[in-house]
PDB file of N, CA and C in Angstrom:
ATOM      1  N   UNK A   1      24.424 -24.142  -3.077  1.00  0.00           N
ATOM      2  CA  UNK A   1      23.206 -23.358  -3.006  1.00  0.00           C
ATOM      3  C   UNK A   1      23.423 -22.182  -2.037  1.00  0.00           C
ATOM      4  N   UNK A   2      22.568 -21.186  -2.239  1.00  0.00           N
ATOM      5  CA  UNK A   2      23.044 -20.011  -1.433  1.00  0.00           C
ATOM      6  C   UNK A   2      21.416 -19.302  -1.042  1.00  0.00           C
ATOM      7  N   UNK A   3      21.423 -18.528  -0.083  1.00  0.00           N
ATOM      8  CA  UNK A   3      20.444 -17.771   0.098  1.00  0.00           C
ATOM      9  C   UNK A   3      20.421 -16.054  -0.072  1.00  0.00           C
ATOM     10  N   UNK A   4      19.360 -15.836  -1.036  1.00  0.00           N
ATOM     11  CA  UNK A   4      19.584 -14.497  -1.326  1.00  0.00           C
ATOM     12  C   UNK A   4      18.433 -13.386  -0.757  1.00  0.00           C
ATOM     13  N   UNK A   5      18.616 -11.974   0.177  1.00  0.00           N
ATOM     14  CA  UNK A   5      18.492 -11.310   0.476  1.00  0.00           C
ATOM     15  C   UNK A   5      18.127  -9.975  -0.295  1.00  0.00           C
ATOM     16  N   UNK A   6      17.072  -9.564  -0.571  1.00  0.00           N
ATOM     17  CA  UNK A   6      17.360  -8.392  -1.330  1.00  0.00           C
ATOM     18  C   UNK A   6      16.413  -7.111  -0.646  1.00  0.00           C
ATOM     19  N   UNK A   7      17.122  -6.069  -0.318  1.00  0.00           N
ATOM     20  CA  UNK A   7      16.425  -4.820   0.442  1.00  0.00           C
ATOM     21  C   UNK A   7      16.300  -3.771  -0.059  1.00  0.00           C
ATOM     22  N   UNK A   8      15.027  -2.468  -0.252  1.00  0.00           N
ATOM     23  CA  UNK A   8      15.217  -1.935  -0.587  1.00  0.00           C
ATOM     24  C   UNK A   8      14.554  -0.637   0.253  1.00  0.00           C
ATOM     25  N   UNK A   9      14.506   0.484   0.010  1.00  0.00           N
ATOM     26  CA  UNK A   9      13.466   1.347   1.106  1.00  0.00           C
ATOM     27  C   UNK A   9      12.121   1.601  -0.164  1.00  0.00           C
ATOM     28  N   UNK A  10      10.844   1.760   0.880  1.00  0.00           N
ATOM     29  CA  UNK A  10       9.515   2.379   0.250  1.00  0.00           C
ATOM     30  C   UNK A  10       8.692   3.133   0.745  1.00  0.00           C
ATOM     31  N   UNK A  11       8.263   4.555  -0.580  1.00  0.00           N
ATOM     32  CA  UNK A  11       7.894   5.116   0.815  1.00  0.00           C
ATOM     33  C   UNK A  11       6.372   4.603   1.024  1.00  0.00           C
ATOM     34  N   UNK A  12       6.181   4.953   1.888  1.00  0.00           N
ATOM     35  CA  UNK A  12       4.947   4.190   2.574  1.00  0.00           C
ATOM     36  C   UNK A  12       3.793   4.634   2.225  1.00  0.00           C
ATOM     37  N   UNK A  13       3.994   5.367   0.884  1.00  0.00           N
ATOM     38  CA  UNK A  13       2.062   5.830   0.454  1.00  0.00           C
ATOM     39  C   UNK A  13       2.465   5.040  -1.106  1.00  0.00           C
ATOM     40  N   UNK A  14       3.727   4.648  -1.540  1.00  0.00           N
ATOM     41  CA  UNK A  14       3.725   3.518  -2.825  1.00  0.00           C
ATOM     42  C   UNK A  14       3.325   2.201  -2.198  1.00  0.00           C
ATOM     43  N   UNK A  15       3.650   1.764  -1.024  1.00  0.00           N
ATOM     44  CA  UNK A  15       3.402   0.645  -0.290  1.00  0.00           C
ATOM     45  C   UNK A  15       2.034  -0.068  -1.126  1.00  0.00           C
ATOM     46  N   UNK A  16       1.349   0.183  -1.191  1.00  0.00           N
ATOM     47  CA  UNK A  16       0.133  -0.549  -1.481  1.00  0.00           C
ATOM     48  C   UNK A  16       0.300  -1.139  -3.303  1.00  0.00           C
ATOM     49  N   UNK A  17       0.879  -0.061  -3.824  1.00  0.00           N
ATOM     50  CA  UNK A  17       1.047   0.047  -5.178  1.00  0.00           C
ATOM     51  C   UNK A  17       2.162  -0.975  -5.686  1.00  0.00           C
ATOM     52  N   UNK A  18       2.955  -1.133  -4.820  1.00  0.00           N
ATOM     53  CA  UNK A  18       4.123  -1.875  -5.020  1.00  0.00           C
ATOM     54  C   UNK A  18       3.835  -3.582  -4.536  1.00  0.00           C
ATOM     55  N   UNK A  19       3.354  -3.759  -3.582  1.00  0.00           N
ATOM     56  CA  UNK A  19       3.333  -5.009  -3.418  1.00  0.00           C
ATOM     57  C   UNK A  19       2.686  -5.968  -4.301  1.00  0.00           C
ATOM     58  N   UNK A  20       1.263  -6.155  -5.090  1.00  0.00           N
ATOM     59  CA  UNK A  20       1.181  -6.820  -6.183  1.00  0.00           C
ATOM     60  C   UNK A  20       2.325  -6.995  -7.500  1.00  0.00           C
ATOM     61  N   UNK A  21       3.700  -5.892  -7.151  1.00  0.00           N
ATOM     62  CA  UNK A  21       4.661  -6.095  -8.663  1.00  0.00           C
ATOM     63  C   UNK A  21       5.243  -7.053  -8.049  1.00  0.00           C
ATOM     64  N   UNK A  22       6.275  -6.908  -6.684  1.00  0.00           N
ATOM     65  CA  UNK A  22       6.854  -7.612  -6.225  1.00  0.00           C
ATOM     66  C   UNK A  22       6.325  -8.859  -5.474  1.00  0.00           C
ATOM     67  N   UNK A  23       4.826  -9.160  -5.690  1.00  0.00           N
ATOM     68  CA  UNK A  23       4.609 -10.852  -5.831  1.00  0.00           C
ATOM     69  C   UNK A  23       4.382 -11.112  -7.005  1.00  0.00           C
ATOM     70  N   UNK A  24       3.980 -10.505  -8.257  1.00  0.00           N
ATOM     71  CA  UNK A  24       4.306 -10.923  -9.150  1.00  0.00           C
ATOM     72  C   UNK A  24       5.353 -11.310  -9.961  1.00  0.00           C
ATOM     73  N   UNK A  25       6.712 -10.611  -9.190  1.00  0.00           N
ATOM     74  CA  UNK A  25       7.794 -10.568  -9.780  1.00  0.00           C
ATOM     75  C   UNK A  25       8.600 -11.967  -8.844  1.00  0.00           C
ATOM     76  N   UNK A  26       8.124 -12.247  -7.561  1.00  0.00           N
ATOM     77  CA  UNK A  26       8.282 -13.564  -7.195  1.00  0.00           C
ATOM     78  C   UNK A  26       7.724 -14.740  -7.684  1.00  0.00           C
ATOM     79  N   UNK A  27       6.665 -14.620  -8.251  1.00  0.00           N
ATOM     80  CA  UNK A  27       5.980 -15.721  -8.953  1.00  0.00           C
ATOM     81  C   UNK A  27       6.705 -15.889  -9.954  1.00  0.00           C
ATOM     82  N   UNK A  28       7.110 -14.866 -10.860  1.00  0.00           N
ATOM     83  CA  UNK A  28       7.605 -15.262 -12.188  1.00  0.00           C
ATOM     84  C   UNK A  28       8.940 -16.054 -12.179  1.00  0.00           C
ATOM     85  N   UNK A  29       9.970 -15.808 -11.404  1.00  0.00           N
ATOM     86  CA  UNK A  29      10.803 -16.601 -10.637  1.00  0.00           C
ATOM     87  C   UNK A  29      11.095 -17.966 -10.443  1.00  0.00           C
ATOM     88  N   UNK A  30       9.703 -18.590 -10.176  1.00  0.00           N
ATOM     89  CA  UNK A  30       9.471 -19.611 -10.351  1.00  0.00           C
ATOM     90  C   UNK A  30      10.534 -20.733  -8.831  1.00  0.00           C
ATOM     91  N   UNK A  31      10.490 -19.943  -7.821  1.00  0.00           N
ATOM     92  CA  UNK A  31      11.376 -20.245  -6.528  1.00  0.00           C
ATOM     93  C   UNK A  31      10.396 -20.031  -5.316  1.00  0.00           C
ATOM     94  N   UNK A  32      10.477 -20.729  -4.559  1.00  0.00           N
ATOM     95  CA  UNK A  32      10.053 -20.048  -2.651  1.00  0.00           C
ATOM     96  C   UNK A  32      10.596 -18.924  -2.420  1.00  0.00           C
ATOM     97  N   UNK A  33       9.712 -17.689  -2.006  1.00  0.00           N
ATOM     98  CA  UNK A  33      10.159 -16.866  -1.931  1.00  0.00           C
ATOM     99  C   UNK A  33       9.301 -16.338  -0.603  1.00  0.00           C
ATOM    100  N   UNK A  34       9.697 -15.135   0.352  1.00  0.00           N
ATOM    101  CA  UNK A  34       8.861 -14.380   0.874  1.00  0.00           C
ATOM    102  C   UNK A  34       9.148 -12.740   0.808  1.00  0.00           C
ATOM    103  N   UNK A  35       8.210 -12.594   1.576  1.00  0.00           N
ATOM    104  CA  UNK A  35       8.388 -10.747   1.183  1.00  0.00           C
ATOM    105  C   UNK A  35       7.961 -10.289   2.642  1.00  0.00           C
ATOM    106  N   UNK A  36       8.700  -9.504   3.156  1.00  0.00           N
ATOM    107  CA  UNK A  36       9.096  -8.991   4.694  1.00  0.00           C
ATOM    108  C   UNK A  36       9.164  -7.551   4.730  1.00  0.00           C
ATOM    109  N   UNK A  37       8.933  -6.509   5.926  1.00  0.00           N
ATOM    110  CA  UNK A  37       8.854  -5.447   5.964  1.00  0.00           C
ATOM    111  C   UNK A  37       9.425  -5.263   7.753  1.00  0.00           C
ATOM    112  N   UNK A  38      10.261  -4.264   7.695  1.00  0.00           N
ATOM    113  CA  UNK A  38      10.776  -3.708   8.952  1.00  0.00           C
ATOM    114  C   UNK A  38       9.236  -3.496   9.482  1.00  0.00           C
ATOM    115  N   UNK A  39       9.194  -3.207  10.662  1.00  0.00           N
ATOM    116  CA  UNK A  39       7.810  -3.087  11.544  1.00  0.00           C
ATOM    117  C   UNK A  39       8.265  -1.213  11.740  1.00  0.00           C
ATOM    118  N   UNK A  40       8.977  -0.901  11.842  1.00  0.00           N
ATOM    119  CA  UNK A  40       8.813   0.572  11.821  1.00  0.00           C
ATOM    120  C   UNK A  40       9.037   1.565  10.586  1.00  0.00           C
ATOM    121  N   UNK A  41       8.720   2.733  11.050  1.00  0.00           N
ATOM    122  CA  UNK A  41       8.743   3.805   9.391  1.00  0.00           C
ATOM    123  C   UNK A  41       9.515   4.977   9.527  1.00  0.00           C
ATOM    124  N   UNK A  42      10.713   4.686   8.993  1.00  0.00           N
ATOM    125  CA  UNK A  42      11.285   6.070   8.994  1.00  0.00           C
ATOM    126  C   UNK A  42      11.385   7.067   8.269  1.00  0.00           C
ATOM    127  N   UNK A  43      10.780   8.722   8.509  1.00  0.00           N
ATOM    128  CA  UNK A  43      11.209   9.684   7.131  1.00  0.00           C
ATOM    129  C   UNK A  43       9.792   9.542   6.292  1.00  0.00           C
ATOM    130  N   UNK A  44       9.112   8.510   6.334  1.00  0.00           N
ATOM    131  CA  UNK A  44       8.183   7.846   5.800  1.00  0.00           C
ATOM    132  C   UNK A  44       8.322   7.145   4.839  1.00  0.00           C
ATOM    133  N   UNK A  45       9.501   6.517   5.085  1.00  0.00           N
ATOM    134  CA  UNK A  45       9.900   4.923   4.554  1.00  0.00           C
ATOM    135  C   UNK A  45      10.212   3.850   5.598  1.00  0.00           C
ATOM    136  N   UNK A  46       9.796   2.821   4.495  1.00  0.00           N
ATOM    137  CA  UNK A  46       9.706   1.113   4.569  1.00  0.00           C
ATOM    138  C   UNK A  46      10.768   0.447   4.496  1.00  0.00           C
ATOM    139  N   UNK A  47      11.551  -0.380   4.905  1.00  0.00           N
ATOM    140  CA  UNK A  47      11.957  -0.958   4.964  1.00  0.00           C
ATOM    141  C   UNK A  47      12.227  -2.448   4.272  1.00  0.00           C
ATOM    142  N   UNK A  48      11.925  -2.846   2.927  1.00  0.00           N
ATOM    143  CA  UNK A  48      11.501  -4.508   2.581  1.00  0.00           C
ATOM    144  C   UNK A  48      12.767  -5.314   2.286  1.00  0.00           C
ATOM    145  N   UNK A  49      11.993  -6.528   2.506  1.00  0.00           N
ATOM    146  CA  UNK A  49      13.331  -7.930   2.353  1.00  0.00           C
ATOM    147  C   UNK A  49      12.660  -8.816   1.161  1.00  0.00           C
ATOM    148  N   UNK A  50      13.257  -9.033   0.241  1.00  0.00           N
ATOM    149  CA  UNK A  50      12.572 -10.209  -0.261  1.00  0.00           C
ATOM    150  C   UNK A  50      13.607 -10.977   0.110  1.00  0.00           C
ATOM    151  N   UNK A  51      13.341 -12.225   0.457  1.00  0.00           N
ATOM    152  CA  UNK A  51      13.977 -13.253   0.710  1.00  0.00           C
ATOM    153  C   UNK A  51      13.682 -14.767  -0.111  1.00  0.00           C
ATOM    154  N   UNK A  52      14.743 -15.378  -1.004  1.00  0.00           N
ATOM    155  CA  UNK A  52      15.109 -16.373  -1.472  1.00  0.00           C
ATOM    156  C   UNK A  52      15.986 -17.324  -0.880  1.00  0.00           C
ATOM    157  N   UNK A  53      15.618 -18.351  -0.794  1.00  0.00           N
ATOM    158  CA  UNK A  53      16.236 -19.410  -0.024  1.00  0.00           C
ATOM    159  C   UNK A  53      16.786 -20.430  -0.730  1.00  0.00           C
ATOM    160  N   UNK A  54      17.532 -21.433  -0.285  1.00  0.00           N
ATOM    161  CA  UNK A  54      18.241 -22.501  -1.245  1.00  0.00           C
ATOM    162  C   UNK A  54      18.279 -22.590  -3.087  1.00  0.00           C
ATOM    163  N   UNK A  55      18.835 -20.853  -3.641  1.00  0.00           N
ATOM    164  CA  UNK A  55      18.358 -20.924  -4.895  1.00  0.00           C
ATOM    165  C   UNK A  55      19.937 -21.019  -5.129  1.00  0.00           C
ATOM    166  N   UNK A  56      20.171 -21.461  -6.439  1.00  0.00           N
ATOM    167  CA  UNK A  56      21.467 -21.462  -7.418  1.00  0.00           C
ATOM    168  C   UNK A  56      22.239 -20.886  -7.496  1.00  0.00           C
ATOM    169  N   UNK A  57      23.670 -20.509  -7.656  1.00  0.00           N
ATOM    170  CA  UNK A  57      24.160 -18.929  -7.624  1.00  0.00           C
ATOM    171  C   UNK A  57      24.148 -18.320  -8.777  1.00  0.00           C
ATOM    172  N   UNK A  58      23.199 -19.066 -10.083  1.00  0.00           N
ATOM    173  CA  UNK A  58      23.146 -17.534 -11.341  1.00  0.00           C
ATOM    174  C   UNK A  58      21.439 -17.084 -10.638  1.00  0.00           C
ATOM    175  N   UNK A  59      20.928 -17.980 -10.166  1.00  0.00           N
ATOM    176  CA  UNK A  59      19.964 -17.236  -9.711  1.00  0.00           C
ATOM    177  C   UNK A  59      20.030 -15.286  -9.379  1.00  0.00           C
ATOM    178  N   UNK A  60      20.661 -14.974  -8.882  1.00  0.00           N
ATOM    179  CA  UNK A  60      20.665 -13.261  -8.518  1.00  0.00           C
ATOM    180  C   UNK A  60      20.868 -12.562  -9.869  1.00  0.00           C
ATOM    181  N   UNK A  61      21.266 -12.991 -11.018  1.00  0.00           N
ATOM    182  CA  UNK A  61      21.525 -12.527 -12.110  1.00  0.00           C
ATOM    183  C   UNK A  61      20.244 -12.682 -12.582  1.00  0.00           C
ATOM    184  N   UNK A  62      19.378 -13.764 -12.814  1.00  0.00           N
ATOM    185  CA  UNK A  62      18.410 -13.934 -13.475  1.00  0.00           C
ATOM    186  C   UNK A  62      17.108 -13.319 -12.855  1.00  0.00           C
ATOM    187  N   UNK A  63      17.107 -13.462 -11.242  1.00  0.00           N
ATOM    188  CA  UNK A  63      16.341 -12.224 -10.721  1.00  0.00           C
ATOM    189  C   UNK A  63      16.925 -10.369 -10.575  1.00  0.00           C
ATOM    190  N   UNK A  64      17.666  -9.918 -11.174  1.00  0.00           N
ATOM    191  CA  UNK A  64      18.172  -9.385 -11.228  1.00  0.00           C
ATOM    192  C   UNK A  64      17.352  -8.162 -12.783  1.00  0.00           C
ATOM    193  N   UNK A  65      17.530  -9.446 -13.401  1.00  0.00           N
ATOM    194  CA  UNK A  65      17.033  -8.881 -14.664  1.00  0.00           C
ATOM    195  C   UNK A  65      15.436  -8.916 -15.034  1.00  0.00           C
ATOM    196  N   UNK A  66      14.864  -9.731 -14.325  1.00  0.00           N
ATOM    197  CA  UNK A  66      13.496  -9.705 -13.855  1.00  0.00           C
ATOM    198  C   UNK A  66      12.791  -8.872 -13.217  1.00  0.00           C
ATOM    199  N   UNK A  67      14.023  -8.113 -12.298  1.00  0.00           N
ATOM    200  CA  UNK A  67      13.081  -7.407 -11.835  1.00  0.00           C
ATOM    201  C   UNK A  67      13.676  -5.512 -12.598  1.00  0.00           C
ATOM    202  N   UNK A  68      14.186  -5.637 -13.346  1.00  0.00           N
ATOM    203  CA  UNK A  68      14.620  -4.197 -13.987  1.00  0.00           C
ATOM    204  C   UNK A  68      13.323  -4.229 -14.837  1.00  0.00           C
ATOM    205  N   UNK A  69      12.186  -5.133 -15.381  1.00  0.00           N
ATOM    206  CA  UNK A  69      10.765  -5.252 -16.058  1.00  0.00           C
ATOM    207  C   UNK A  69       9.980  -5.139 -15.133  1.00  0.00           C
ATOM    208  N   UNK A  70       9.880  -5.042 -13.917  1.00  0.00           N
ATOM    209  CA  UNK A  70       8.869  -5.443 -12.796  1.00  0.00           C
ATOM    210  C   UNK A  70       8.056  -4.166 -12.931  1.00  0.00           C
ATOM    211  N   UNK A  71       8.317  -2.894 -13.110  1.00  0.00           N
ATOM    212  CA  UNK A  71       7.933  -1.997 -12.909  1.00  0.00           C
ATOM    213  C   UNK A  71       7.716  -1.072 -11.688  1.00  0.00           C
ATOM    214  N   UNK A  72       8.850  -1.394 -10.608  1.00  0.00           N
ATOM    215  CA  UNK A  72       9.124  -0.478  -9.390  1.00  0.00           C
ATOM    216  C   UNK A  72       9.560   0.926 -10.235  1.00  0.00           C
ATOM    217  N   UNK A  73       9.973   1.498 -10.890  1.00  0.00           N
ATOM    218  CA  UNK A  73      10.481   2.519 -11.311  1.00  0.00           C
ATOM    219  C   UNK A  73       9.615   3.569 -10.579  1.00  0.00           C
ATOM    220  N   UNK A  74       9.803   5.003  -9.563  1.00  0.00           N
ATOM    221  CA  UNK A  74       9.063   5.619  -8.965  1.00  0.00           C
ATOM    222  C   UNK A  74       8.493   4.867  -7.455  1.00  0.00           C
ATOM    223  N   UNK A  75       8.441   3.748  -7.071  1.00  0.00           N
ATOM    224  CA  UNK A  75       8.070   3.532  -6.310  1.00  0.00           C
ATOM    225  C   UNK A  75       8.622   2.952  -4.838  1.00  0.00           C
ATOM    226  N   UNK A  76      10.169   2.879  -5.502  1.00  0.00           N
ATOM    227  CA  UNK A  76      11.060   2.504  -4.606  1.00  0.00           C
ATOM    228  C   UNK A  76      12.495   3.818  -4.322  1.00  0.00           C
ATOM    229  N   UNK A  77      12.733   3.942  -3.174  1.00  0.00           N
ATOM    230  CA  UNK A  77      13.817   4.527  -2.604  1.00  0.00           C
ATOM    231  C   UNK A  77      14.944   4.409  -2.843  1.00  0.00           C
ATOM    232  N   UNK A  78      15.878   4.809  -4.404  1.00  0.00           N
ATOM    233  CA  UNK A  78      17.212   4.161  -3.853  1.00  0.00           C
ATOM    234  C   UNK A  78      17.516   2.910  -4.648  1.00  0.00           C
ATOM    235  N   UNK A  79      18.433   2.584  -4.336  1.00  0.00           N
ATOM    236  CA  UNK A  79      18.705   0.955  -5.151  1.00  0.00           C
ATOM    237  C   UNK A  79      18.281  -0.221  -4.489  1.00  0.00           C
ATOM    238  N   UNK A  80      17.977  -1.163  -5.448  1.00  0.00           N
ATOM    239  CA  UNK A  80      18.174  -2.520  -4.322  1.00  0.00           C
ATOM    240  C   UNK A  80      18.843  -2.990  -4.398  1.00  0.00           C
ATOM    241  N   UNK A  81      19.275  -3.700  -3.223  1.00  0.00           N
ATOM    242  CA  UNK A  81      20.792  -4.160  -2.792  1.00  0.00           C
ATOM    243  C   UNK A  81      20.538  -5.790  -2.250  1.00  0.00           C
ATOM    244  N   UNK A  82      21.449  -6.520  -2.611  1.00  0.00           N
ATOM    245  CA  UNK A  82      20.955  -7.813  -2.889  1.00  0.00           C
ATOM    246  C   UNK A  82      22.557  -8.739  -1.960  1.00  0.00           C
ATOM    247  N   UNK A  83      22.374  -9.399  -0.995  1.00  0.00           N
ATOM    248  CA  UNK A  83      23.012 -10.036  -0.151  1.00  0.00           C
ATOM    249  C   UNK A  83      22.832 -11.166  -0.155  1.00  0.00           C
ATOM    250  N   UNK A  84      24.316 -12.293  -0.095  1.00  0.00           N
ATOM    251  CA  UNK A  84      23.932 -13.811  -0.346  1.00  0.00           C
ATOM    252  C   UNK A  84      24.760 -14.299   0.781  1.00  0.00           C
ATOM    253  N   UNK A  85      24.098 -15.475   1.321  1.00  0.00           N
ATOM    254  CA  UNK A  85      24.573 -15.946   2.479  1.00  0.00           C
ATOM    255  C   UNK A  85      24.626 -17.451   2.186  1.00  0.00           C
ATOM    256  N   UNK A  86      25.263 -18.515   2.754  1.00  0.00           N
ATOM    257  CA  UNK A  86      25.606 -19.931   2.513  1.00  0.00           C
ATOM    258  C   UNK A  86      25.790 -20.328   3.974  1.00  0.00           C
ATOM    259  N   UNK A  87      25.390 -21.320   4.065  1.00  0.00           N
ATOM    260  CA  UNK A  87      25.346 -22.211   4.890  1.00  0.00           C
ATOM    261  C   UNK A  87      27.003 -22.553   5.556  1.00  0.00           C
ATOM    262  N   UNK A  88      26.963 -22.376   6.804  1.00  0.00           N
ATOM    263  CA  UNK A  88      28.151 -22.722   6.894  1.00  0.00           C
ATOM    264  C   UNK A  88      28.465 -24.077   7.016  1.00  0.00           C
ATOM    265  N   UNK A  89      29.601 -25.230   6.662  1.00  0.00           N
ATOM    266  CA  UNK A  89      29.910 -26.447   6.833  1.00  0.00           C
ATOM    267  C   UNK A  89      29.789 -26.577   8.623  1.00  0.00           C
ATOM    268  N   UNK A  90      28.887 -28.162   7.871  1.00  0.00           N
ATOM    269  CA  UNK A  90      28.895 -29.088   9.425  1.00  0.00           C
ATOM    270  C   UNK A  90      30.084 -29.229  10.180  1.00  0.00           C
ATOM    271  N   UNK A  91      30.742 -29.457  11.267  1.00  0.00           N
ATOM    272  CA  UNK A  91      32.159 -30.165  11.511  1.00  0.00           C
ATOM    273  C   UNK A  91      31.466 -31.532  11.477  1.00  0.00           C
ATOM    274  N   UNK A  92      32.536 -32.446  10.704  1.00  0.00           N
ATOM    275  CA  UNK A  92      32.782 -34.226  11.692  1.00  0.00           C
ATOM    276  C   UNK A  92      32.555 -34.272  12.631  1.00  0.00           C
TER     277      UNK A  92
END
């Protein structure tokens, strides 16, 4: 299992417009998910994280393609960029 990271920039007058896609686009998912924002604004962009936790590794493929329907088109900065992290092993 792995945990997946995904960031993107927004500018901060789509902000309002965007957040009902991207909980809808976590719901559809059908996973624990949250949705996070840097606390500062640069340029007059946002900063966001969605964050997925203990999901599968085709998971990023299948949210991946979920969210090319979501309908961010115009409302996001840039690409989103999607980072996976794993748990590192216990020692004995």
């Amino acid at each position: 299992m792995i945990d997946l990271y995904v960031y993107y920039k927004v500018r901060e007058l789509d902000a309002a417009a965007l957040v009902p896609r991207v909980r809808a686009l976590q719901d559809s998912v059908g996973v624990p998910s949250q949705l996070k924002r840097r606390p500062d604004v640069r340029d007059g962009l946002q900063t966001w994280m969605e964050v997925y936790p203990d999901v599968d590794d085709g998971f990023p493929a299948r949210l991946d393609a979920a969210a090319r329907t979501a309908g961010f088109e115009g409302l996001i900065e840039g690409p989103r960029r999607a980072e996976i992290f794993m748990d590192l092993p216990t020692c004995a």
